[in-house]
Protein backbone atom coordinates (compact mmCIF):
# COMPACT_ATOMS: atom_id res chain seq x y z
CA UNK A 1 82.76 179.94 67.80
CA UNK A 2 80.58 177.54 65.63
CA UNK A 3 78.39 175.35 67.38
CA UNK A 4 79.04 171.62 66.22
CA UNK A 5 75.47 169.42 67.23
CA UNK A 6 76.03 165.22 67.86
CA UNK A 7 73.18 163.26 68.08
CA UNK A 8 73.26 160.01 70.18
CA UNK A 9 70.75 159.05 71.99
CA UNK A 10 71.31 155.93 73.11
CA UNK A 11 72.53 153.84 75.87
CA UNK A 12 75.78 153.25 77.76
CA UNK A 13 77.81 150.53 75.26
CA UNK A 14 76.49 152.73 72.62
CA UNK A 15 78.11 155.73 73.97
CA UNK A 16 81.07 154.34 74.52
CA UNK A 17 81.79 152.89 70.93
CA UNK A 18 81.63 156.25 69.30
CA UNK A 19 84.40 157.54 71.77
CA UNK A 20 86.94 157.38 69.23
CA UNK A 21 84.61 159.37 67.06
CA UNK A 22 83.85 161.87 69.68
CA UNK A 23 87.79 162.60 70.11
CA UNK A 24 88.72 162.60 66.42
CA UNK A 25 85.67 165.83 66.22
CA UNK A 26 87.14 167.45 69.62
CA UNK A 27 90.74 167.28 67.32
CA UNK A 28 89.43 168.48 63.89
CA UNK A 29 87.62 170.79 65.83
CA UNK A 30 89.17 172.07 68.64
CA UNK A 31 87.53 176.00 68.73
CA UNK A 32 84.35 175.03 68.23
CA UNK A 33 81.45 174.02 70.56
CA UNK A 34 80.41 170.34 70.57
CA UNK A 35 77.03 169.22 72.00
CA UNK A 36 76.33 165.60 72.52
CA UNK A 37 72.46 164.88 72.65
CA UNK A 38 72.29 162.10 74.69
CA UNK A 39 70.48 160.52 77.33
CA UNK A 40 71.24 162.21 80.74
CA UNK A 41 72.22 159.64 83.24
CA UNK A 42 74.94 159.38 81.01
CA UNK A 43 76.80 162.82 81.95
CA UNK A 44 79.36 161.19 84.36
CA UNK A 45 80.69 159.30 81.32
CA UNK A 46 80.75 161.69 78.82
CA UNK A 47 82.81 163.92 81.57
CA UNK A 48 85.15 160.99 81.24
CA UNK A 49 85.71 161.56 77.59
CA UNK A 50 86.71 164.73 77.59
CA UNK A 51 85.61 165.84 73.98
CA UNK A 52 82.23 167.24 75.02
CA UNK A 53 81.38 171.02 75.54
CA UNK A 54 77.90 170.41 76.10
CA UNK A 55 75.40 168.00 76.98
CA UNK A 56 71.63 168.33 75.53
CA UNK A 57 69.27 165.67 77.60
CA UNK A 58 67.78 163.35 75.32
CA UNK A 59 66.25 160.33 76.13
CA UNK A 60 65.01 159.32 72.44
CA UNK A 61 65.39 161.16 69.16
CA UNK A 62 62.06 162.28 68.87
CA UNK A 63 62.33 164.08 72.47
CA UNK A 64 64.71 166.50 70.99
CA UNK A 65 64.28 170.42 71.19
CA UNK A 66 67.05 172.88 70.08
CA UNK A 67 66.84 176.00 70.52
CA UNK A 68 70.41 177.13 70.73
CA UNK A 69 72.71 178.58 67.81
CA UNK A 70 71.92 177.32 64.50
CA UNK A 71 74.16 174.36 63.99
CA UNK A 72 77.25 175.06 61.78
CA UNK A 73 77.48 171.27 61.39
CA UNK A 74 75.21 168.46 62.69
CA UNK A 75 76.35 164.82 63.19
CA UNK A 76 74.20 161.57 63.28
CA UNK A 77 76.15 159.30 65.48
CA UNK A 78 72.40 157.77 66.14
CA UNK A 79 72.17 155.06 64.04
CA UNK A 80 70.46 154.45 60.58
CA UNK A 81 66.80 155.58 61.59
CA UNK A 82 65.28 158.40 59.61
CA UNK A 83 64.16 159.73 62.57
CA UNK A 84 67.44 160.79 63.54
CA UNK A 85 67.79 162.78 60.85
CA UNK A 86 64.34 164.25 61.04
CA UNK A 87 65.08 165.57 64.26
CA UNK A 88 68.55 166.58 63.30
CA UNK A 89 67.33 168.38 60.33
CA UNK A 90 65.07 170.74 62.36
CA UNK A 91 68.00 172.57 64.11
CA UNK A 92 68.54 173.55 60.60
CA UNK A 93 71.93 172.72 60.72
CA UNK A 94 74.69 174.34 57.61
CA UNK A 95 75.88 170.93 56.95
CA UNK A 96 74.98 167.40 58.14
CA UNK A 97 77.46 164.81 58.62
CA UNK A 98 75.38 160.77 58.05
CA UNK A 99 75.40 157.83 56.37
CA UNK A 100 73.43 157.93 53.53
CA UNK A 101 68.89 157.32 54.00
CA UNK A 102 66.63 156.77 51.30
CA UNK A 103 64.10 158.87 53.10
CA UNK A 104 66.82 161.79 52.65
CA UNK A 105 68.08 161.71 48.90
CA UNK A 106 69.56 165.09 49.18
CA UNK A 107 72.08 164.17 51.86
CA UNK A 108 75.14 162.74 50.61
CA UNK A 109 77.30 160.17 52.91
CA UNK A 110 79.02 156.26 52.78
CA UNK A 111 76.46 153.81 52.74
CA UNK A 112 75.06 151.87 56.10
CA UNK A 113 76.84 148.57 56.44
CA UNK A 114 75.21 146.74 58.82
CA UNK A 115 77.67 143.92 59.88
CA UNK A 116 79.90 146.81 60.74
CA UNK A 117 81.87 146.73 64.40
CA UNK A 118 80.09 149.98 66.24
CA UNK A 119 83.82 151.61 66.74
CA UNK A 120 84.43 151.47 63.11
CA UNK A 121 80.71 152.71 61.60
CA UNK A 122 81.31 155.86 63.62
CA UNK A 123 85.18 156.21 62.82
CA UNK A 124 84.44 155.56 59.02
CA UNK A 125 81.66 158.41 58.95
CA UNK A 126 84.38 160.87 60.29
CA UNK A 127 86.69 159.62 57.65
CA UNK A 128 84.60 160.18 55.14
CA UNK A 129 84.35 163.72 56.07
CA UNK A 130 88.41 163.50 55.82
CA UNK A 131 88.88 163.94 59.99
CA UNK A 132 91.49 161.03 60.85
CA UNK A 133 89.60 158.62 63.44
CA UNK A 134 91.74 155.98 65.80
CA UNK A 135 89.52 153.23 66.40
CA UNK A 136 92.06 152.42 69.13
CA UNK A 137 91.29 155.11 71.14
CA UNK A 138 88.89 153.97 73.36
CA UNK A 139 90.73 154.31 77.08
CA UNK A 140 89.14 156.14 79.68
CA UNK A 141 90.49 157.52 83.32
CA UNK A 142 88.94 155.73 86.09
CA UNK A 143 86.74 157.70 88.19
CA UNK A 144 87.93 157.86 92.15
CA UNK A 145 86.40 154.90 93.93
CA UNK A 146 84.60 155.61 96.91
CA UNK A 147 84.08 152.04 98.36
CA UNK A 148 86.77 149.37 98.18
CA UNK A 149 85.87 146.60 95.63
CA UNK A 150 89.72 146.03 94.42
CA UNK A 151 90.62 142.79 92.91
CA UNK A 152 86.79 141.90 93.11
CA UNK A 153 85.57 139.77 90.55
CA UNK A 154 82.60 141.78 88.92
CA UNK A 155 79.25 139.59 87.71
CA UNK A 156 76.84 141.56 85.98
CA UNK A 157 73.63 139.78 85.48
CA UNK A 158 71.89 142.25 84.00
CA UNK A 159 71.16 143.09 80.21
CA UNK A 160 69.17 145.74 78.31
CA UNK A 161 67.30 143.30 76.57
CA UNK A 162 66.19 139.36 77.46
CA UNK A 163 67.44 138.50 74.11
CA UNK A 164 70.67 138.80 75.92
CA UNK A 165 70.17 137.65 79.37
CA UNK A 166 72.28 134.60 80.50
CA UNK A 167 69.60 132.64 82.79
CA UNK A 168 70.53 133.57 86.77
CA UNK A 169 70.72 130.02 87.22
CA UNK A 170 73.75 129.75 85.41
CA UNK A 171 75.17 133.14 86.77
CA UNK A 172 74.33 131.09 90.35
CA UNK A 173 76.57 128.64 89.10
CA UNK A 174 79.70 130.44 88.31
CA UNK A 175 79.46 132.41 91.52
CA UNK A 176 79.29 129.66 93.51
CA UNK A 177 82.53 128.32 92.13
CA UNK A 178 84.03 131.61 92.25
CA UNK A 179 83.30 131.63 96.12
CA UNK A 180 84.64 128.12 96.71
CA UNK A 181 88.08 129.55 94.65
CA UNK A 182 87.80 132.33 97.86
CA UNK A 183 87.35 135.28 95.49
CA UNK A 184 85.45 138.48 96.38
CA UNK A 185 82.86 138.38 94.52
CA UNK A 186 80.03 141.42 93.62
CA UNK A 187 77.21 141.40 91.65
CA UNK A 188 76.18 144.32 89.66
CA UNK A 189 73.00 145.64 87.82
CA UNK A 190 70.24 148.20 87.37
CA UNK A 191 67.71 148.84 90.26
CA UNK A 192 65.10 147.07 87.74
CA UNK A 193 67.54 143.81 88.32
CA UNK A 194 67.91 144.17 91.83
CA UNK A 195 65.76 141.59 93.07
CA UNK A 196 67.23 139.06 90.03
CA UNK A 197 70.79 139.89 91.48
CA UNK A 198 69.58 138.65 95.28
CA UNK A 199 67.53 135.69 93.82
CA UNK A 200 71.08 134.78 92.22
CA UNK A 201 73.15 135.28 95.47
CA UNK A 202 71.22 133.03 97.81
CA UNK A 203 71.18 130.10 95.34
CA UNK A 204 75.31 131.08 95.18
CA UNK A 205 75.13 131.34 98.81
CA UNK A 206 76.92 135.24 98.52
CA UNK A 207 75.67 137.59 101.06
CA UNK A 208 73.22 140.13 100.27
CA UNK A 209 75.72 142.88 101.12
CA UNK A 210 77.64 141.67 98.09
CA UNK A 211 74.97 142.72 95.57
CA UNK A 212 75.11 146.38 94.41
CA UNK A 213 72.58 145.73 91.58
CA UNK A 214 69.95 149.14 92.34
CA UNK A 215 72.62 150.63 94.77
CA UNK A 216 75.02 152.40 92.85
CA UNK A 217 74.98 155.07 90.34
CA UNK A 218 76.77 155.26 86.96
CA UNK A 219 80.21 156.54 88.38
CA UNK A 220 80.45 154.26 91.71
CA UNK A 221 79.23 151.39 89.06
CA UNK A 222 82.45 152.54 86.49
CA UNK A 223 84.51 152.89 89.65
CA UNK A 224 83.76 149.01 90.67
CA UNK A 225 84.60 147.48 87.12
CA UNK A 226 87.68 149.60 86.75
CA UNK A 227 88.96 147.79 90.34
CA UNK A 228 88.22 144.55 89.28
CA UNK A 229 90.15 141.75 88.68
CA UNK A 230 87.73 140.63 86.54
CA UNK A 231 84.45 141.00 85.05
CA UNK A 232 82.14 138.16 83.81
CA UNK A 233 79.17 139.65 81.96
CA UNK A 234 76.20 139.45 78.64
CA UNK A 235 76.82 141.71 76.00
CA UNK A 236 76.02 145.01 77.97
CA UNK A 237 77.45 148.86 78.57
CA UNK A 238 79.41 147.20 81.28
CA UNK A 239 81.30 144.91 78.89
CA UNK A 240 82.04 148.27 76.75
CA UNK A 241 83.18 149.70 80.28
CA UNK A 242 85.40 147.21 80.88
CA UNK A 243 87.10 147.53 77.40
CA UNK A 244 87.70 151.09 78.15
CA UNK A 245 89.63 150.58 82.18
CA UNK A 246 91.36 147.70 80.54
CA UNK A 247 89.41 145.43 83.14
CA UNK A 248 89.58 141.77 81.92
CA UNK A 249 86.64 140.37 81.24
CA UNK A 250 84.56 136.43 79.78
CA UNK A 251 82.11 137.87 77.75
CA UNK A 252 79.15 135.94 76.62
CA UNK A 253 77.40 136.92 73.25
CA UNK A 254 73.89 136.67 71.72
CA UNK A 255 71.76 137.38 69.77
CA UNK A 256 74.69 139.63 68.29
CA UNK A 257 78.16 138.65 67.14
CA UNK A 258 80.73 140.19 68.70
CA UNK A 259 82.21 141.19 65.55
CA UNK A 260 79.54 143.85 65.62
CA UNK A 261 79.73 145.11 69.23
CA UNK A 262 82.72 143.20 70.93
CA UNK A 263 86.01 144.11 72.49
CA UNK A 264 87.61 145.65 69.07
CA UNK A 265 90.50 142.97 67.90
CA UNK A 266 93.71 144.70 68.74
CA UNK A 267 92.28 144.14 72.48
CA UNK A 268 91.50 140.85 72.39
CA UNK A 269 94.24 139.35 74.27
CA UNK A 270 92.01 140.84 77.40
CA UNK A 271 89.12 139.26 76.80
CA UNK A 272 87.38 135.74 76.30
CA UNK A 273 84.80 136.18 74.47
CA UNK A 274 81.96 133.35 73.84
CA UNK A 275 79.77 133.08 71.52
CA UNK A 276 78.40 129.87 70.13
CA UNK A 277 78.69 131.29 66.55
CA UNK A 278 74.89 131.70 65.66
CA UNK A 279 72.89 135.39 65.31
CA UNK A 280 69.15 136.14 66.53
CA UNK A 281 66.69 138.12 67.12
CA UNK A 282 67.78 140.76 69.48
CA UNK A 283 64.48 142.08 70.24
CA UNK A 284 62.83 138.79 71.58
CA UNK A 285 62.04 138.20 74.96
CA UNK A 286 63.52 134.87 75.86
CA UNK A 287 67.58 134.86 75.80
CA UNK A 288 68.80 133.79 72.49
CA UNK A 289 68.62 129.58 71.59
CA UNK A 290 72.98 130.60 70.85
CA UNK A 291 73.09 132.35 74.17
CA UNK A 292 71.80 129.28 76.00
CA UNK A 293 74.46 127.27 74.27
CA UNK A 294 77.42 128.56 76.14
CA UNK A 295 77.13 126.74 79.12
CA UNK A 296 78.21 126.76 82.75
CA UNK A 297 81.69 125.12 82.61
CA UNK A 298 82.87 126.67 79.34
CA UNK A 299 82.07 130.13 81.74
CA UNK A 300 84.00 128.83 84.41
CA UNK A 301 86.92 127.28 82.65
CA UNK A 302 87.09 130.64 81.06
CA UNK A 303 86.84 132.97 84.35
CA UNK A 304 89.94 130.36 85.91
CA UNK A 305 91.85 131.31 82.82
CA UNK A 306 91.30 134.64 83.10
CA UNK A 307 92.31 135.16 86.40
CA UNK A 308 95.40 133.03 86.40
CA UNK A 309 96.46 135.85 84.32
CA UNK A 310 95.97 138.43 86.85
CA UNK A 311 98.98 141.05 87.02
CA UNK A 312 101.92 140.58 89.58
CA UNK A 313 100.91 143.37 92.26
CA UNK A 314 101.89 146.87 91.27
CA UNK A 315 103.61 145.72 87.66
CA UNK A 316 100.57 145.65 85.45
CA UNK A 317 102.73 143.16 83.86
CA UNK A 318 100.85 139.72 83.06
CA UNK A 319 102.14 137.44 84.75
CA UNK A 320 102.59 134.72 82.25
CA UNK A 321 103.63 137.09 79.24
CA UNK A 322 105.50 140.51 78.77
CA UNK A 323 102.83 141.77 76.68
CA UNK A 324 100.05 144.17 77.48
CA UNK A 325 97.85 142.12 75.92
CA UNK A 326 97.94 138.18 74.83
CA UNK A 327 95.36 136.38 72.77
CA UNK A 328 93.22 134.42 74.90
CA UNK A 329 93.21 130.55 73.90
């Protein structure tokens, strides 16, 4: 049984694009033992994908130590660093499958496009290797819920980066309407955003008990959006969470287009996505100038069209179309 070693160390959207990549390996090669190196907290998802023999903790790729079998094949799902491959290269692997690096001349592979959507970089590196990707195939099993948050309307305030932090102000806003519509309303978030999430509740006036920001873990988090009617979030893991439970979601972008990390388009009739059409600097730390340009009631008008398009109960069946999915506008 070869040992097959994937590198992505990364965080939870990140995971979740390469899904479709993940699979496509498990198919092309189903005898052989796949290792994902990725960060740990991320375990109860990758038990969710199903393709994954394995799980080395990584938390960055220059924390990585192998010292299992020698790699009949290595891939670097990591991104377009050299130091994924360095690391990569010292499992002395048979064969590594990457996009191509100047700093690695001897390793062949397409070259890095960088307006590329996530789901297709990945699938198009397994293509080029001649294994058959679906970029489609990005669906995930809900985890059991152990609370009740059904129907809830999910606000995540949180984002790994203040490049792409919607001000809580504005979150404030939305939630307030929300509550005056009488939806159930949660908000959701790291423990790092806790006290953000209860400075946003008391200017919504939402009870404290409502924010689960710091107070779940990774699978009672994907339980909650996977219940929800809706979820109304930045350009975070939990937006790429959504996508995969089929939870319908108003998704506000910047610094990055969602052409490069968005709902993929055959999935768009799920989703409003806004974005005010400009791209910045993802690493600053003030939310994006385009960011601050979507404003409160273009949120709200498109949370109230969202959820007039909630399913009759027990159909799954919109209830103003026949379709899975419709185009949203």
């Amino acid at each position: 049984m070869a040992v097959v070693l994937v590198l992505r160390a990364r965080g939870l959207g990140d995971l979740l694009t390469a899904v479709p990549a993940l699979r496509a390996l498990r198919r092309a090669r189903p005898a052989d033992h796949i290792v994902l190196a990725a960060p740990p907290r991320l375990k109860p998802i990758v038990d969710l994908i199903a393709s994954v023999d394995e799980m080395l903790p990584v938390l960055a790729p220059i924390g990585m130590r192998w010292d299992g079998e020698t790699p009949a094949l290595a891939v670097n799902l990591d991104g377009e660093s050299a130091e994924s491959l360095t690391q990569l290269t010292k499992t002395c692997p048979a064969r590594i499958l990457t996009y191509r690096n100047a700093a690695f001349p001897e390793l062949p592979g397409p070259r890095w496009q960088p307006d590329m959507h996530e789901v297709d970089r990945w699938c198009h590196l397994l293509d080029s290797e001649g294994i058959a990707a679906d970029r489609r195939n990005l669906g995930l099993v809900p985890p059991v819920s152990t609370t009740s948050h059904r129907d809830c309307v999910v606000v995540h305030i949180g984002a790994g980066a203040p490049a792409r932090r919607w001000p809580a102000d504005r979150f404030a806003a939305v939630v307030r309407h929300l509550l005056v519509q009488g939806r159930e309303v949660v908000l959701t978030g790291d423990e790092t955003e806790r006290e953000l999430a209860l400075g946003v509740a008391a200017r919504a006036g939402l009870s404290p008990a409502r924010v689960l920001a710091g107070q779940q873990n990774l699978i009672e988090l994907a339980a909650t959006v996977a219940e929800a009617a809706l979820v109304v979030c930045g350009d975070t893991g939990v937006a790429h969470l959504a996508t995969a439970f089929g939870t319908r979601t108003v998704l506000l972008f910047g610094p990055t287009p969602p052409s490069r990390s968005g709902p993929p388009p055959h999935l768009l009739g799920r989703h409003a996505v806004l974005w005010a059409g400009t791209v910045g600097d993802a690493s600053a730390n003030t939310p994006d100038p385009g960011l601050l340009k979507i404003a409160v009631p273009e949120v709200i008008n498109a949370v109230d069209k969202q959820l007039r398009k909630r399913p009759w109960p027990g159909t799954g069946v919109d209830r103003r179309s026949p379709q899975a999915y419709r185009r949203v506008g």
